[in-house]
PDB file of N, CA and C in Angstrom:
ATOM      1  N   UNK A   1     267.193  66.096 -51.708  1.00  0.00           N
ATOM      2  CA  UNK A   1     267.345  64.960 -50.856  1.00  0.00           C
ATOM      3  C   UNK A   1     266.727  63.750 -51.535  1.00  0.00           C
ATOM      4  N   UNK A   2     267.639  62.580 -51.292  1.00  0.00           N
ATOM      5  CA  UNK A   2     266.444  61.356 -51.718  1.00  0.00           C
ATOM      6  C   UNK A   2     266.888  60.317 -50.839  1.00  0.00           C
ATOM      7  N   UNK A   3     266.217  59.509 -50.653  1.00  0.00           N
ATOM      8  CA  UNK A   3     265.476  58.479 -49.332  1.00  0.00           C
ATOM      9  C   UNK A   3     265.852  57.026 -50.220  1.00  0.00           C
ATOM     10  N   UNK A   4     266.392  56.116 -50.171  1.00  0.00           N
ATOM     11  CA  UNK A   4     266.697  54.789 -50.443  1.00  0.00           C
ATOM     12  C   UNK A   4     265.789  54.053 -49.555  1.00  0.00           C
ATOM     13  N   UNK A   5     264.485  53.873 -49.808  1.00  0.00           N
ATOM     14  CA  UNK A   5     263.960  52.795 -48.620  1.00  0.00           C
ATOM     15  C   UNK A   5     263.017  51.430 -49.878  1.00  0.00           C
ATOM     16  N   UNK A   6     263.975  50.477 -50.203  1.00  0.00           N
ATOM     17  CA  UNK A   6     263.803  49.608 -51.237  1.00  0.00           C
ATOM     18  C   UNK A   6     262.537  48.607 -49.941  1.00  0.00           C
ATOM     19  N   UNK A   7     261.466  48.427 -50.752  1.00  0.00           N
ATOM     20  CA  UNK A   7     260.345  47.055 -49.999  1.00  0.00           C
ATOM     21  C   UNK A   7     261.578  45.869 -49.402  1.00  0.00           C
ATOM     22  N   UNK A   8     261.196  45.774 -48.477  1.00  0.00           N
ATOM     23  CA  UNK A   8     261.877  44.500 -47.837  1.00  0.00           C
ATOM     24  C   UNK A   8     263.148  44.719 -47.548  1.00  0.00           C
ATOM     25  N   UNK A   9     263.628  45.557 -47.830  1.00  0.00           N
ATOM     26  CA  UNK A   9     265.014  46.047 -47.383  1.00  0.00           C
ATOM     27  C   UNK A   9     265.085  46.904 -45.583  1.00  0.00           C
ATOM     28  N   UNK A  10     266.024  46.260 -44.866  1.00  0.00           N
ATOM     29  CA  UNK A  10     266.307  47.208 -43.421  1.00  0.00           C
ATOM     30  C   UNK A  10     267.320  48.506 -44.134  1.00  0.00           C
ATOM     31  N   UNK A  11     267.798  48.687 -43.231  1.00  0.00           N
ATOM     32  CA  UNK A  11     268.829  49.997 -43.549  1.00  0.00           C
ATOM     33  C   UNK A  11     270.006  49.387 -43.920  1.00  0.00           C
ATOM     34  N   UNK A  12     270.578  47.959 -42.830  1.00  0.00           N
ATOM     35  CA  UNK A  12     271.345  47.106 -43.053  1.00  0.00           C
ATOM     36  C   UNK A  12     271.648  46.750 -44.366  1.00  0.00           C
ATOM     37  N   UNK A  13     270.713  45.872 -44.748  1.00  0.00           N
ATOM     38  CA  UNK A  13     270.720  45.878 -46.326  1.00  0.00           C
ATOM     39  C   UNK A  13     270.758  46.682 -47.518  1.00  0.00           C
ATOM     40  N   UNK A  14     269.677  47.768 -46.982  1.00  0.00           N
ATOM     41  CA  UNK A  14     270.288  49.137 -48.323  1.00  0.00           C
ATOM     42  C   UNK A  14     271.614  49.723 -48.214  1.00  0.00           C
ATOM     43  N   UNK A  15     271.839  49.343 -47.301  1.00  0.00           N
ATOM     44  CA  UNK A  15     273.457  49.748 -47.349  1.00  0.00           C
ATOM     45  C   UNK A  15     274.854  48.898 -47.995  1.00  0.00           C
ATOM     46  N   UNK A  16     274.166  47.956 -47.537  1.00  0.00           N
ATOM     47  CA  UNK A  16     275.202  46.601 -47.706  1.00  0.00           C
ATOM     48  C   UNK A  16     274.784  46.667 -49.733  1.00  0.00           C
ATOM     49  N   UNK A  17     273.592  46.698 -50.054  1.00  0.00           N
ATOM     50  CA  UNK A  17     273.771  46.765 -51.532  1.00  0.00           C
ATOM     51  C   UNK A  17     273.765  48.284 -52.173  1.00  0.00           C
ATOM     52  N   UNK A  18     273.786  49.070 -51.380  1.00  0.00           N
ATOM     53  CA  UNK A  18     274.196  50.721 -52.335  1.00  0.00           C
ATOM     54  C   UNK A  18     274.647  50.408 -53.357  1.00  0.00           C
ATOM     55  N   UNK A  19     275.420  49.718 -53.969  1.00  0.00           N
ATOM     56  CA  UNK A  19     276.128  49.662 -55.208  1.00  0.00           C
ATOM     57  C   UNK A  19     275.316  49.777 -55.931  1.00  0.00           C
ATOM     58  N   UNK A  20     274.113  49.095 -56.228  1.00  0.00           N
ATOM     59  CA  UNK A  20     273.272  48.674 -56.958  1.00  0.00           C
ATOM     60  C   UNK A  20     272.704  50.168 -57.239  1.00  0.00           C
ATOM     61  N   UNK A  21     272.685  50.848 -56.249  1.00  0.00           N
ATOM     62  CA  UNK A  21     272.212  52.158 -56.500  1.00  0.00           C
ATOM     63  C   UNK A  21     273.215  53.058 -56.947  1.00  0.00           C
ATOM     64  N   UNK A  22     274.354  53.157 -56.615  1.00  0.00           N
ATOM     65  CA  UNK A  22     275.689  53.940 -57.132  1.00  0.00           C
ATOM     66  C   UNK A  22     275.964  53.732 -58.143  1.00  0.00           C
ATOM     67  N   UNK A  23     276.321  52.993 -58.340  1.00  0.00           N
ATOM     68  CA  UNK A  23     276.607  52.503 -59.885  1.00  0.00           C
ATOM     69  C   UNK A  23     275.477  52.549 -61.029  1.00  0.00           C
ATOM     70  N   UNK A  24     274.484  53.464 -60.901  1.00  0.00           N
ATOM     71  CA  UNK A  24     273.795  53.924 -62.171  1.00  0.00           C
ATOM     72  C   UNK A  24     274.205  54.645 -63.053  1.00  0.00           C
ATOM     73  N   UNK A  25     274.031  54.377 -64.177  1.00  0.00           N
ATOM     74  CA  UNK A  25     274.553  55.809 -64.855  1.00  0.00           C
ATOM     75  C   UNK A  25     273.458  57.344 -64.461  1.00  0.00           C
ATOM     76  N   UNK A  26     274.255  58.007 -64.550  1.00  0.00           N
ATOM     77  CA  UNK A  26     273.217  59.331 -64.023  1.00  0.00           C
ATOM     78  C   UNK A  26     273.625  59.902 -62.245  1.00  0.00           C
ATOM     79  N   UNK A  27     274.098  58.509 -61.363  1.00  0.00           N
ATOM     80  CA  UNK A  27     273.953  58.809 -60.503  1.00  0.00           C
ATOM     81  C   UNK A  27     274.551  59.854 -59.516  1.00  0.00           C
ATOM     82  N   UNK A  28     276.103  60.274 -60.385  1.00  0.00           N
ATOM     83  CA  UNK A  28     276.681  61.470 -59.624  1.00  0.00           C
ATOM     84  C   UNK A  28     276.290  63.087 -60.188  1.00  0.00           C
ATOM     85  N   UNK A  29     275.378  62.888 -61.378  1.00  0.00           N
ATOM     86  CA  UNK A  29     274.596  63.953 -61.820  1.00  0.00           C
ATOM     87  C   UNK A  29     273.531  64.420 -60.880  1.00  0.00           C
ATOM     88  N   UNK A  30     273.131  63.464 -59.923  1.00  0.00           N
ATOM     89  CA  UNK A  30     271.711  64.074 -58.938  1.00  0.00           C
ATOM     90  C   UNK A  30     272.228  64.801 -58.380  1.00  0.00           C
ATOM     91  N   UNK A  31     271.797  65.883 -57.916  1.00  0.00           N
ATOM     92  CA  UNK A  31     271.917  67.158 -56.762  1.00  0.00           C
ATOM     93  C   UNK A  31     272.070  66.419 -55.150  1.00  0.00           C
ATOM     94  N   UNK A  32     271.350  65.395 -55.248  1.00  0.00           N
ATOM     95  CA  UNK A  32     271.549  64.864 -53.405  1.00  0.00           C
ATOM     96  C   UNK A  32     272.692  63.963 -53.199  1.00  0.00           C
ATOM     97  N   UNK A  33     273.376  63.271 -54.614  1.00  0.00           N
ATOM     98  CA  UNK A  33     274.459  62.521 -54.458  1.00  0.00           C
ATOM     99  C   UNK A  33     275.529  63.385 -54.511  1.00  0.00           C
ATOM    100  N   UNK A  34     275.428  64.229 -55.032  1.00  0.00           N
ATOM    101  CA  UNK A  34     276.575  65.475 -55.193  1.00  0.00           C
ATOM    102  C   UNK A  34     276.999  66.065 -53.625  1.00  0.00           C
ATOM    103  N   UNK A  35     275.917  66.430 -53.194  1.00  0.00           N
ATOM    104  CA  UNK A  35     275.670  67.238 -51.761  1.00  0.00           C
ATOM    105  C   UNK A  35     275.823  65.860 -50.934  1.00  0.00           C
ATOM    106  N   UNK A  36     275.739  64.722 -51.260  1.00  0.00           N
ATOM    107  CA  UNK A  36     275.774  64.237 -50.126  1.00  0.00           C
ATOM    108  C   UNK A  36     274.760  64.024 -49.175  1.00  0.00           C
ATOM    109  N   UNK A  37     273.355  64.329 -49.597  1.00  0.00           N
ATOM    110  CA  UNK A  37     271.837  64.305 -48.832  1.00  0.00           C
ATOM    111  C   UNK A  37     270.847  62.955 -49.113  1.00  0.00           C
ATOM    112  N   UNK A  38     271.479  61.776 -48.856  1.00  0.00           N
ATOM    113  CA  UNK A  38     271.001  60.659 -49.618  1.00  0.00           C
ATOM    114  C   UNK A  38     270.924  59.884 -48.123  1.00  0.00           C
ATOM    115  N   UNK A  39     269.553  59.618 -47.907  1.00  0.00           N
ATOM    116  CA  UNK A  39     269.459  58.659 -46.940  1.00  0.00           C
ATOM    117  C   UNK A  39     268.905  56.961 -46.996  1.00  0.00           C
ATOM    118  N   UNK A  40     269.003  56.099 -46.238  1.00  0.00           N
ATOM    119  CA  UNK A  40     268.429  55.022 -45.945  1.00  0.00           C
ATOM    120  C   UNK A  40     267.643  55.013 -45.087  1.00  0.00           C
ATOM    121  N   UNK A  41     266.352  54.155 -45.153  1.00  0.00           N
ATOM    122  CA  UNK A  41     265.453  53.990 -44.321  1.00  0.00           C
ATOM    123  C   UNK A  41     264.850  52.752 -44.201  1.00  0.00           C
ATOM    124  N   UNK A  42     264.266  52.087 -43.586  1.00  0.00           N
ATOM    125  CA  UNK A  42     263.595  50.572 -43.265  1.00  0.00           C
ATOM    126  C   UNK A  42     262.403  50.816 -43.941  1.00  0.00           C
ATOM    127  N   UNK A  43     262.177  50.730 -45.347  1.00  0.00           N
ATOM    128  CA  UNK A  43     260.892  51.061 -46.661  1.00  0.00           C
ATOM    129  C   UNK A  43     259.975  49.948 -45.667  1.00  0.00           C
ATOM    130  N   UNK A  44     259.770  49.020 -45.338  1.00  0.00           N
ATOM    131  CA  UNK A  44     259.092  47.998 -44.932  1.00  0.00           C
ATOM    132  C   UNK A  44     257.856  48.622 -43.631  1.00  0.00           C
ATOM    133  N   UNK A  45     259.039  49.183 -42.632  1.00  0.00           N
ATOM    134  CA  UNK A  45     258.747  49.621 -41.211  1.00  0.00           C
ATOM    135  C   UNK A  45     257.697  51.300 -41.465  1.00  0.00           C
ATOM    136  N   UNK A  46     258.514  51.475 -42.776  1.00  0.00           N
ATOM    137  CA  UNK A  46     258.134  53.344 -42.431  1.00  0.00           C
ATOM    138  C   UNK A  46     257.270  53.721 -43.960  1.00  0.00           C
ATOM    139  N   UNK A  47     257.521  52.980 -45.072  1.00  0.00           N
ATOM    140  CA  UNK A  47     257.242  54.413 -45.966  1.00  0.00           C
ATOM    141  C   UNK A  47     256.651  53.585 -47.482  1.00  0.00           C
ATOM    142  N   UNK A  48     256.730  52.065 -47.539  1.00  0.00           N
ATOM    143  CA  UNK A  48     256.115  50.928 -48.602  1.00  0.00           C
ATOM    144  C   UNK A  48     254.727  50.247 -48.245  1.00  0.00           C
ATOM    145  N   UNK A  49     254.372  50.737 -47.189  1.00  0.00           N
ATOM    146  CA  UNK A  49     253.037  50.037 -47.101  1.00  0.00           C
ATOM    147  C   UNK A  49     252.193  51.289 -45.898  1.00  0.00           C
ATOM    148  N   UNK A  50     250.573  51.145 -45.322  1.00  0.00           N
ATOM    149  CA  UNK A  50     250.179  51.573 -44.609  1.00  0.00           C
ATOM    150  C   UNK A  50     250.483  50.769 -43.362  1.00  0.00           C
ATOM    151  N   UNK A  51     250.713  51.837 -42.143  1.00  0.00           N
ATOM    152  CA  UNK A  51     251.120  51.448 -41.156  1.00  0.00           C
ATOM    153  C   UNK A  51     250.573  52.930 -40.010  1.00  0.00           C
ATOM    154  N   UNK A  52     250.697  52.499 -38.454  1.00  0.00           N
ATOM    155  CA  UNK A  52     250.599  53.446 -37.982  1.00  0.00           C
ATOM    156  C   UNK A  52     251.501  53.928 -37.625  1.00  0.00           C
ATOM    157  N   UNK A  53     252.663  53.804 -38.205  1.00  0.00           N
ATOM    158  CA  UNK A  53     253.839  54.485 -38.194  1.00  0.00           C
ATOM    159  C   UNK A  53     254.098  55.404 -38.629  1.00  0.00           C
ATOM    160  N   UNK A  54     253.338  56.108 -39.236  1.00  0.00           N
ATOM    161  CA  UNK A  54     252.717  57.387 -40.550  1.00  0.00           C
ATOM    162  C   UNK A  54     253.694  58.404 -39.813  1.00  0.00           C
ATOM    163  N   UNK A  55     253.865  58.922 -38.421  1.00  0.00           N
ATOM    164  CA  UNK A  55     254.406  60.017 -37.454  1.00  0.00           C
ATOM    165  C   UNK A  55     255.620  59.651 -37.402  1.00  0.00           C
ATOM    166  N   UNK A  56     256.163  58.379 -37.605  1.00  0.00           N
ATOM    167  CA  UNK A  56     257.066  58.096 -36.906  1.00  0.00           C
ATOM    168  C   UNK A  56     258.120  58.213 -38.226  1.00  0.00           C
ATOM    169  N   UNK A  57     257.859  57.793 -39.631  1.00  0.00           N
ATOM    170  CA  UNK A  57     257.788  58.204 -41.006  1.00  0.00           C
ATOM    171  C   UNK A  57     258.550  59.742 -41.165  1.00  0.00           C
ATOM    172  N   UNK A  58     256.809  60.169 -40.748  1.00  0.00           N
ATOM    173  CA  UNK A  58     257.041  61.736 -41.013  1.00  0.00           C
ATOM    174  C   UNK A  58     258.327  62.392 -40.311  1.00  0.00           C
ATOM    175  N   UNK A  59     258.512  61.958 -38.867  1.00  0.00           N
ATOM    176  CA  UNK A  59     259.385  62.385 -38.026  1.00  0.00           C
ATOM    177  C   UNK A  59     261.124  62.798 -38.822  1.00  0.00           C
ATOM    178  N   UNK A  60     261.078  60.992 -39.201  1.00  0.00           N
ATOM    179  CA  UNK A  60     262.625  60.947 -39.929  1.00  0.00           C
ATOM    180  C   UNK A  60     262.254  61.804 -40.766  1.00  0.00           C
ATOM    181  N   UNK A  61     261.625  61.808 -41.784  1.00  0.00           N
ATOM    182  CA  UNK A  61     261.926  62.741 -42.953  1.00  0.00           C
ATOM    183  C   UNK A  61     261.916  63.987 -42.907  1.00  0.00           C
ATOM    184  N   UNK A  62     261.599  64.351 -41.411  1.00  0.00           N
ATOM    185  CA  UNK A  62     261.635  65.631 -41.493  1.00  0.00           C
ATOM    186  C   UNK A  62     263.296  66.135 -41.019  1.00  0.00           C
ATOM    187  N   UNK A  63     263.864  65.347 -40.128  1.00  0.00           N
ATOM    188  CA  UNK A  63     265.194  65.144 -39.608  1.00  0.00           C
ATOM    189  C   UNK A  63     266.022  65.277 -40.339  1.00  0.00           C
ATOM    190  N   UNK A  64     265.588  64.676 -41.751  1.00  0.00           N
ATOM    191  CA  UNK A  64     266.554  64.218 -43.107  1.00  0.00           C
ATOM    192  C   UNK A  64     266.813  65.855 -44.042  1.00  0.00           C
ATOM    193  N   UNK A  65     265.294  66.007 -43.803  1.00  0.00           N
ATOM    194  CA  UNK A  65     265.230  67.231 -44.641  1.00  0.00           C
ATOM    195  C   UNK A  65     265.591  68.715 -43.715  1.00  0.00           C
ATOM    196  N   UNK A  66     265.060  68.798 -43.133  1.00  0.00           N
ATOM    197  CA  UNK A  66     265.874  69.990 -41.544  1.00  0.00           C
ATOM    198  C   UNK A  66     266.080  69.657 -40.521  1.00  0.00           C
ATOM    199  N   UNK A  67     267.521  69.048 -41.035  1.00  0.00           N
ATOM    200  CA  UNK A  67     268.461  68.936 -39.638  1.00  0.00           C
ATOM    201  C   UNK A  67     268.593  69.486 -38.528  1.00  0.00           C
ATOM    202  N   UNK A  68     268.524  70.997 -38.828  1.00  0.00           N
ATOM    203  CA  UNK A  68     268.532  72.328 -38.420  1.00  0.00           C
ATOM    204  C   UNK A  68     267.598  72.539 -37.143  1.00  0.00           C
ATOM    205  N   UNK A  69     266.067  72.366 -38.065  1.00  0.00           N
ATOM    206  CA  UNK A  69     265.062  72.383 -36.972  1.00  0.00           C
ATOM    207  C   UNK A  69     264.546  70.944 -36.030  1.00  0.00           C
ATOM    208  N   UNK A  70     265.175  69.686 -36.496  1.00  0.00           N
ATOM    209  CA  UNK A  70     264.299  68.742 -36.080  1.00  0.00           C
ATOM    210  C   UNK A  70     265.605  67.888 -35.521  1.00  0.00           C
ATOM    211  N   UNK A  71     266.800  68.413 -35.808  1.00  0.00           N
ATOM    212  CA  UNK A  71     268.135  67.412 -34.802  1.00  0.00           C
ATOM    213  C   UNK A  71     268.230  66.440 -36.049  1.00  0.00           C
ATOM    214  N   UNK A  72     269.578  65.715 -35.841  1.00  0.00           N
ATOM    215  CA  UNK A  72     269.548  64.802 -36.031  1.00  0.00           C
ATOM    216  C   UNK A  72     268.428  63.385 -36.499  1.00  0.00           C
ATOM    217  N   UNK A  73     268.656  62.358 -37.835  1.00  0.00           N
ATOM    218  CA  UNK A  73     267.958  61.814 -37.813  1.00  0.00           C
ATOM    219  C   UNK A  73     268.075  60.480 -36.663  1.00  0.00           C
ATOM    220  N   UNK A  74     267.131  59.883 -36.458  1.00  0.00           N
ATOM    221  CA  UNK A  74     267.211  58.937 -35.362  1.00  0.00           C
ATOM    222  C   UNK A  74     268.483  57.434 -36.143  1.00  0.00           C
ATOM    223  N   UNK A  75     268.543  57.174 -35.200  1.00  0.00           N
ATOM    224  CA  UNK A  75     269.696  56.094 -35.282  1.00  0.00           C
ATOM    225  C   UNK A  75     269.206  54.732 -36.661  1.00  0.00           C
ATOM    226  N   UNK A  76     267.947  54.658 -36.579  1.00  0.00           N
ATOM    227  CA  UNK A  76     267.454  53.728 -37.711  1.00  0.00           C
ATOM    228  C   UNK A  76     267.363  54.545 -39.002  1.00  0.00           C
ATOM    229  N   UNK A  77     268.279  55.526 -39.564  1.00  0.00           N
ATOM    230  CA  UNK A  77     267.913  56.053 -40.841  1.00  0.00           C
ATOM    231  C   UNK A  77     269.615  56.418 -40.892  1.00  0.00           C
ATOM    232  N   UNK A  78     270.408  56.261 -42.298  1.00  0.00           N
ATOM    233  CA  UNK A  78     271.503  56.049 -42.022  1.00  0.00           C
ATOM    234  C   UNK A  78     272.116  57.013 -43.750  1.00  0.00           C
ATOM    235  N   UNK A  79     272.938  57.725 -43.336  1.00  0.00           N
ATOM    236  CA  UNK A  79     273.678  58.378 -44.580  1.00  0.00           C
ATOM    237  C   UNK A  79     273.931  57.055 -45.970  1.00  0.00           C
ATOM    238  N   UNK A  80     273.495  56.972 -46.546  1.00  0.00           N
ATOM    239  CA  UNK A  80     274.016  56.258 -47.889  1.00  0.00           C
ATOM    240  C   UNK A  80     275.138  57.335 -48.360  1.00  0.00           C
ATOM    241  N   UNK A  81     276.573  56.575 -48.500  1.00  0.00           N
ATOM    242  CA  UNK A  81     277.605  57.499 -49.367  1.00  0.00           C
ATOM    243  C   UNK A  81     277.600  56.901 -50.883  1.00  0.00           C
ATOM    244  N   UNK A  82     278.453  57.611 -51.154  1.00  0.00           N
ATOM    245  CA  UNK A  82     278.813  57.235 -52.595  1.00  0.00           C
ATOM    246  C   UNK A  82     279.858  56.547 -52.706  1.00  0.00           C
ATOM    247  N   UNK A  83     280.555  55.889 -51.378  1.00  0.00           N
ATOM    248  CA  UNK A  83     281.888  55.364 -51.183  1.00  0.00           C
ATOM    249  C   UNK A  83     281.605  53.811 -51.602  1.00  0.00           C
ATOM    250  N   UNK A  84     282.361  52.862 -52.069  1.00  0.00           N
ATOM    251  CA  UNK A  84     282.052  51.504 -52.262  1.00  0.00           C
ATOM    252  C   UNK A  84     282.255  50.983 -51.212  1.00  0.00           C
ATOM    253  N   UNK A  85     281.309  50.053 -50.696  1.00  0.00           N
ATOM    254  CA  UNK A  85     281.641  49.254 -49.664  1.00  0.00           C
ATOM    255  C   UNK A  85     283.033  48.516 -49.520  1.00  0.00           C
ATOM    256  N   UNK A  86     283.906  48.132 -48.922  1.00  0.00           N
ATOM    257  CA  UNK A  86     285.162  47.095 -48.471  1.00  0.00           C
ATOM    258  C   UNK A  86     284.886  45.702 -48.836  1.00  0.00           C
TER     259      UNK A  86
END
């Protein structure tokens, strides 16, 4: 799995610039772009600085990582594809 949560970026925005991240070389070689296990997150809100959001952090990533046991991730954490934006 890997987590896209760029400083200063919402989800909005890591999404709106994925390219920047797709378009690496290397990038359809990773195991989570392959599978498809590549998320976005609000780096600002949850996971680039200290905050007492530390639970709220942990929560998504656990969502991200077992779907299975923890449901769905919450509505602010968002599939990054490998598709180009329109």
């Amino acid at each position: 799995m890997l987590v896209a949560a760029p400083c200063g970026y919402d989800v909005e925005t890591t999404l709106a610039r994925r390219e920047e991240l797709i378009d690496r070389e290397g990038w359809e070689e990773l195991a989570a772009a392959r599978e498809k296990r590549v998320y976005a997150m609000d780096g600002a809100s949850y996971l680039n600085r200290w905050s007492p959001r530390l639970i709220d952090a942990a929560e998504r990533l656990a969502a991200c990582i077992h779907r299975d046991e923890f449901g769905p991730p919450p509505s602010d954490v968002a599939k990054l594809s490998s598709a180009r934006s329109a």
